[in-house]
N, C-alpha and C. Protein backbone atom coordinates (compact mmCIF):
# COMPACT_ATOMS: atom_id res chain seq x y z
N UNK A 1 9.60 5.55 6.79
CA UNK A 1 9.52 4.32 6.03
C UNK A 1 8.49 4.44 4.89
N UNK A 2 7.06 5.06 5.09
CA UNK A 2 6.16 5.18 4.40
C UNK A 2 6.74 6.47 2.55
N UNK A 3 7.83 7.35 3.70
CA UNK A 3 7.88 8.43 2.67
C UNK A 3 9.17 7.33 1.33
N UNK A 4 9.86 6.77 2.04
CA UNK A 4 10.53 6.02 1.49
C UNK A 4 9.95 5.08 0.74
N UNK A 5 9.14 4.05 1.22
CA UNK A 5 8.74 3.27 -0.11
C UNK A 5 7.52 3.33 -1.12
N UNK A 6 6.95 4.80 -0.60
CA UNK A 6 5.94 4.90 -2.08
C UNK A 6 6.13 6.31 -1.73
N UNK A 7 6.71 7.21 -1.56
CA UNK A 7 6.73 8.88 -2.05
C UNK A 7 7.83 8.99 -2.64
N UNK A 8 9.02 8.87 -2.09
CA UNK A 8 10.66 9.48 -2.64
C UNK A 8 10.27 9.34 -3.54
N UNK A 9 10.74 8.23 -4.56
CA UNK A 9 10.95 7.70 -6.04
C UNK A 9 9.97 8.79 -6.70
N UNK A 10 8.69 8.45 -6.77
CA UNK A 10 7.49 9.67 -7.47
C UNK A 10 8.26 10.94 -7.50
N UNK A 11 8.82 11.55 -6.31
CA UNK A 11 8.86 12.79 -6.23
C UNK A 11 10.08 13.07 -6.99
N UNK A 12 11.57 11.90 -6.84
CA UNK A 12 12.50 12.16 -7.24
C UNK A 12 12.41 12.25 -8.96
N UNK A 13 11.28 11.71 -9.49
CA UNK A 13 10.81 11.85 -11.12
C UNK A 13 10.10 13.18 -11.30
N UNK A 14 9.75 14.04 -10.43
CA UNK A 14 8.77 15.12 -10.25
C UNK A 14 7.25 14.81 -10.45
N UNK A 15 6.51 13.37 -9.97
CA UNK A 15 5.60 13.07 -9.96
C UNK A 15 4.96 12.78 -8.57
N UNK A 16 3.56 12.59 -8.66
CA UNK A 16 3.25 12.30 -7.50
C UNK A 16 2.63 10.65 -7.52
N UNK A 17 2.30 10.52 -6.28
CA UNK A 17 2.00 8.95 -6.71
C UNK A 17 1.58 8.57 -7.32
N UNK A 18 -0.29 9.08 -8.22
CA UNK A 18 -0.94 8.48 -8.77
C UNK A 18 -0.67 8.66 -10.03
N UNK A 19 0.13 9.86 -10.57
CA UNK A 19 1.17 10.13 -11.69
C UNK A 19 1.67 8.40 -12.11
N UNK A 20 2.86 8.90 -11.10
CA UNK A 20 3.61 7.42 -11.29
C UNK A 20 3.11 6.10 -10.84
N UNK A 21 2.05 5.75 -10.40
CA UNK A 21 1.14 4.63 -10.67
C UNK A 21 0.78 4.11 -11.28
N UNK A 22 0.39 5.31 -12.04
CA UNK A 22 -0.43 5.21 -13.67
C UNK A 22 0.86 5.15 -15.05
N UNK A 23 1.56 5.61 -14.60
CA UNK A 23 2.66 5.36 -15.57
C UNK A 23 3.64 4.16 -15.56
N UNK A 24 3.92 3.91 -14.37
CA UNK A 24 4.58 3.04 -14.16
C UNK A 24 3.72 1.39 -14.55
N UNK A 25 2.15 1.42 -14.05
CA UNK A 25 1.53 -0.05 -14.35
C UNK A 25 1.20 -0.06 -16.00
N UNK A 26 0.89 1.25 -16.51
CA UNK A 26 1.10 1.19 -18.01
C UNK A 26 2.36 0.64 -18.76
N UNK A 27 3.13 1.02 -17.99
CA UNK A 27 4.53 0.26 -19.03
C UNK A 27 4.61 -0.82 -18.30
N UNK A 28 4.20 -1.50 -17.31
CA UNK A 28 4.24 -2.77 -17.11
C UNK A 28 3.38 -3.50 -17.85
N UNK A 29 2.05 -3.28 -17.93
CA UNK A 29 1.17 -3.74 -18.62
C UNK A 29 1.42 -3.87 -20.13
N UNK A 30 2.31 -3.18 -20.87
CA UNK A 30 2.73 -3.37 -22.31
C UNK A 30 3.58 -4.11 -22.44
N UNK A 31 4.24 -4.43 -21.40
CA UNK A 31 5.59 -5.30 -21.45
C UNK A 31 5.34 -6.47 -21.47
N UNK A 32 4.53 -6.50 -20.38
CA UNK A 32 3.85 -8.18 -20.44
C UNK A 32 3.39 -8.70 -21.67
N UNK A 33 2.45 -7.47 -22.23
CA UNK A 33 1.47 -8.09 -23.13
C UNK A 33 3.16 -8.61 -24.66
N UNK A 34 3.60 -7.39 -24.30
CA UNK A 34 4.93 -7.69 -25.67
C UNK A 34 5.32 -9.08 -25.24
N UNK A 35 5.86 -9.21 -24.12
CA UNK A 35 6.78 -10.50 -23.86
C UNK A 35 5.73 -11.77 -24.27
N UNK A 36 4.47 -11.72 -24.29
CA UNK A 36 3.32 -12.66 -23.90
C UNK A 36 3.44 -12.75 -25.78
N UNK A 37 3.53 -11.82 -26.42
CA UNK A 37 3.84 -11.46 -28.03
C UNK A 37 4.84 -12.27 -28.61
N UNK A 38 6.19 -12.36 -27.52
CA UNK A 38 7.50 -12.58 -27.99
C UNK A 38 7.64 -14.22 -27.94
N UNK A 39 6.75 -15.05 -26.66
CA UNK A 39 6.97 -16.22 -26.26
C UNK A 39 5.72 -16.98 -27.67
N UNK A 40 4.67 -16.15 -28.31
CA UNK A 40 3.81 -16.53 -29.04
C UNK A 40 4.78 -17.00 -29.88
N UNK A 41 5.47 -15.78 -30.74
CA UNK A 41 6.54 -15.47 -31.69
C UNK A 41 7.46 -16.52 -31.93
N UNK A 42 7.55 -17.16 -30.67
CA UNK A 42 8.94 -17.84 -30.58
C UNK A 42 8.21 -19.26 -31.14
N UNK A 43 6.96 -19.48 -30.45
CA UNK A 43 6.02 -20.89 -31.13
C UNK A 43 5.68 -21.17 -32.75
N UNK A 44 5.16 -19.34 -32.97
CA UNK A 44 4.69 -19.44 -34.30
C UNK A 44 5.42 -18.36 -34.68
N UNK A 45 6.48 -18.44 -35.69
CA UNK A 45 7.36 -17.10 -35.98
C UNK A 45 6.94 -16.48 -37.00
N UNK A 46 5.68 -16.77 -37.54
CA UNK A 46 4.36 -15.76 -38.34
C UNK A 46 4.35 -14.87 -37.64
N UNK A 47 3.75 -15.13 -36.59
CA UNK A 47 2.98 -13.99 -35.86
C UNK A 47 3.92 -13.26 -34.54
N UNK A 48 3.33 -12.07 -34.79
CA UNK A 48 3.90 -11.33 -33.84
C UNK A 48 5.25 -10.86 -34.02
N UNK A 49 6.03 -10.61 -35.40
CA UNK A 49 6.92 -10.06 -35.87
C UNK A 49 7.77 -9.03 -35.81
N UNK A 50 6.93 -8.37 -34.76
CA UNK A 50 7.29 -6.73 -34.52
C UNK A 50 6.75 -6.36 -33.60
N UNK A 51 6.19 -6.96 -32.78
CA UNK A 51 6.08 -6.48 -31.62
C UNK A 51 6.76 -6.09 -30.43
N UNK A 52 7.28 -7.40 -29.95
CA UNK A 52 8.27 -7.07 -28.97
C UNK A 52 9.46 -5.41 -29.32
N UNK A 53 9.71 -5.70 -30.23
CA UNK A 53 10.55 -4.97 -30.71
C UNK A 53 10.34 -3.60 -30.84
N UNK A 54 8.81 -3.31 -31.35
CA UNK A 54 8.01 -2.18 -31.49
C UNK A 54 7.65 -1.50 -30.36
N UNK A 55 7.45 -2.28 -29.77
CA UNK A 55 7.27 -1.62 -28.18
C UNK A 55 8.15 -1.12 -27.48
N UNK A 56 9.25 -1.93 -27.40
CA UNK A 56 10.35 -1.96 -26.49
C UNK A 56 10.69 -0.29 -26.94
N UNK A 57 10.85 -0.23 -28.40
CA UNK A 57 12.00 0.73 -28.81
C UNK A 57 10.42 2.43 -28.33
N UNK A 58 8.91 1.86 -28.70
CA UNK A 58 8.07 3.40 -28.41
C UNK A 58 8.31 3.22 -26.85
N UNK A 59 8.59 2.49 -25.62
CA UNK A 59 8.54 2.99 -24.63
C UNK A 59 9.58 3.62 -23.84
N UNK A 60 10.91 3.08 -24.97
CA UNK A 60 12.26 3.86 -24.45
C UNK A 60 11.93 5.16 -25.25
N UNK A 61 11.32 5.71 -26.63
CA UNK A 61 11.40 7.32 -26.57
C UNK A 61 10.42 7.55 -25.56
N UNK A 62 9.41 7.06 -25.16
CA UNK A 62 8.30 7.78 -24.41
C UNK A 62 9.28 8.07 -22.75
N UNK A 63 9.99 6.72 -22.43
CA UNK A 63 11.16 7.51 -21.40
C UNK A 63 11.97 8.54 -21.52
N UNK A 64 12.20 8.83 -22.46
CA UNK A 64 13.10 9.52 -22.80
C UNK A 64 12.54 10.72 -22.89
N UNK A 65 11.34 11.02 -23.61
CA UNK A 65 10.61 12.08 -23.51
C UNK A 65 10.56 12.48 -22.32
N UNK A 66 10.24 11.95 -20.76
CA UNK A 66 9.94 12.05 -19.91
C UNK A 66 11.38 13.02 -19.41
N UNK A 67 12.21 13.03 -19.81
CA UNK A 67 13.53 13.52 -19.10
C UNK A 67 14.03 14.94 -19.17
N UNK A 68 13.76 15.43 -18.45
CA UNK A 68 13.50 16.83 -18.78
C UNK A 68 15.50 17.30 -19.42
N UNK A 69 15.68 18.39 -20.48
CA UNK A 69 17.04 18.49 -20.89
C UNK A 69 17.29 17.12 -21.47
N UNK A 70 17.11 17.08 -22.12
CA UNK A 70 17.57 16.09 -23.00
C UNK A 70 19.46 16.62 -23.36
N UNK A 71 19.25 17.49 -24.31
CA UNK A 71 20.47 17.76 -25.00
C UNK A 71 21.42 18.20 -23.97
N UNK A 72 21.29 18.63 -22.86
CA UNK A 72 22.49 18.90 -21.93
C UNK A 72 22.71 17.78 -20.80
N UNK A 73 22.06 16.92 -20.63
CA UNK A 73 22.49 15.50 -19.81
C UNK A 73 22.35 14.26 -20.73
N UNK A 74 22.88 13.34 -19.98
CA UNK A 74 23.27 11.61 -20.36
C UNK A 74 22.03 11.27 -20.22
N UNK A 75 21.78 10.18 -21.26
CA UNK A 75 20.44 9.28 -21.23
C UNK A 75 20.37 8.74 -19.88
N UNK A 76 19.10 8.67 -19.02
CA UNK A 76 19.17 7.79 -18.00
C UNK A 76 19.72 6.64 -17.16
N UNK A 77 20.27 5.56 -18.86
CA UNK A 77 20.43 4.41 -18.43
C UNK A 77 21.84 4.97 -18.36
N UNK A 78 22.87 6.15 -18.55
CA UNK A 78 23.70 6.18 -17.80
C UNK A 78 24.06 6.49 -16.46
N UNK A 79 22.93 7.74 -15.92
CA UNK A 79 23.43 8.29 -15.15
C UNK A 79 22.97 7.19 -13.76
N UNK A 80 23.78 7.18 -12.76
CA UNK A 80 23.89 6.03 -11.07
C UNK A 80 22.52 6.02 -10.94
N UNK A 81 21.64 7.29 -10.33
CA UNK A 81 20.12 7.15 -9.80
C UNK A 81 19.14 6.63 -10.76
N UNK A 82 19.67 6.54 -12.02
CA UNK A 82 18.59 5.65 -12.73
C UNK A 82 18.96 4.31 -13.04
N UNK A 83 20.28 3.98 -12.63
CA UNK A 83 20.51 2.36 -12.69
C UNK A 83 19.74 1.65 -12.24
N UNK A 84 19.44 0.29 -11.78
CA UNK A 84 18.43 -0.21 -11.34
C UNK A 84 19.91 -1.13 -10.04
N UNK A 85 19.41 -1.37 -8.73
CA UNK A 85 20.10 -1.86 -7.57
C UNK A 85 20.15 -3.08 -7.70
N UNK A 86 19.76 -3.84 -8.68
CA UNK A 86 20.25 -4.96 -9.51
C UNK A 86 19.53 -5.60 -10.34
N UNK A 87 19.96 -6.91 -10.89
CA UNK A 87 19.35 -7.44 -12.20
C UNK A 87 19.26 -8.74 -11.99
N UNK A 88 18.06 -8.89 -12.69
CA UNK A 88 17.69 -10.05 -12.79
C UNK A 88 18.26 -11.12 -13.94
């Protein structure tokens, strides 16, 4: 149970936990702050013009970077094990 809900995943990325700890609360932590950007945006449509947007698009190459073979496999968001088991 333990290897299942905090080892597999890490390992199945070739990371180890504190790897993907640290990576994983970093892109949470930008997301927020973007979305926290986007709901400003939506009040005052001065500000915050490019953010959401700016982010979104540097943390999908920085995923993408992460993927080892790029040019001989499908972007993540195609292949099954990187789908997400549902949506919100």
């Amino acid at each position: 149970m333990i290897d299942r809900l905090f080892l597999k995943h890490p390992r199945d990325v070739n990371e180890s936990y504190g790897q993907h700890f640290h990576v994983a609360t970093r892109f949470g932590f930008l997301m927020v702050r973007a979305g926290l950007a986007c709901m400003i945006h939506g009040l005052v449509p001065a500000l915050f013009t490019r953010t959401g947007s700016a982010t979104v698009k540097r943390l999908y190459g920085e995923m993408r970077q992460r993927q080892p073979d790029l040019a001989e496999r499908q972007p993540a968001y195609l292949t099954p094990q990187w789908r997400p088991e549902y949506e919100i």
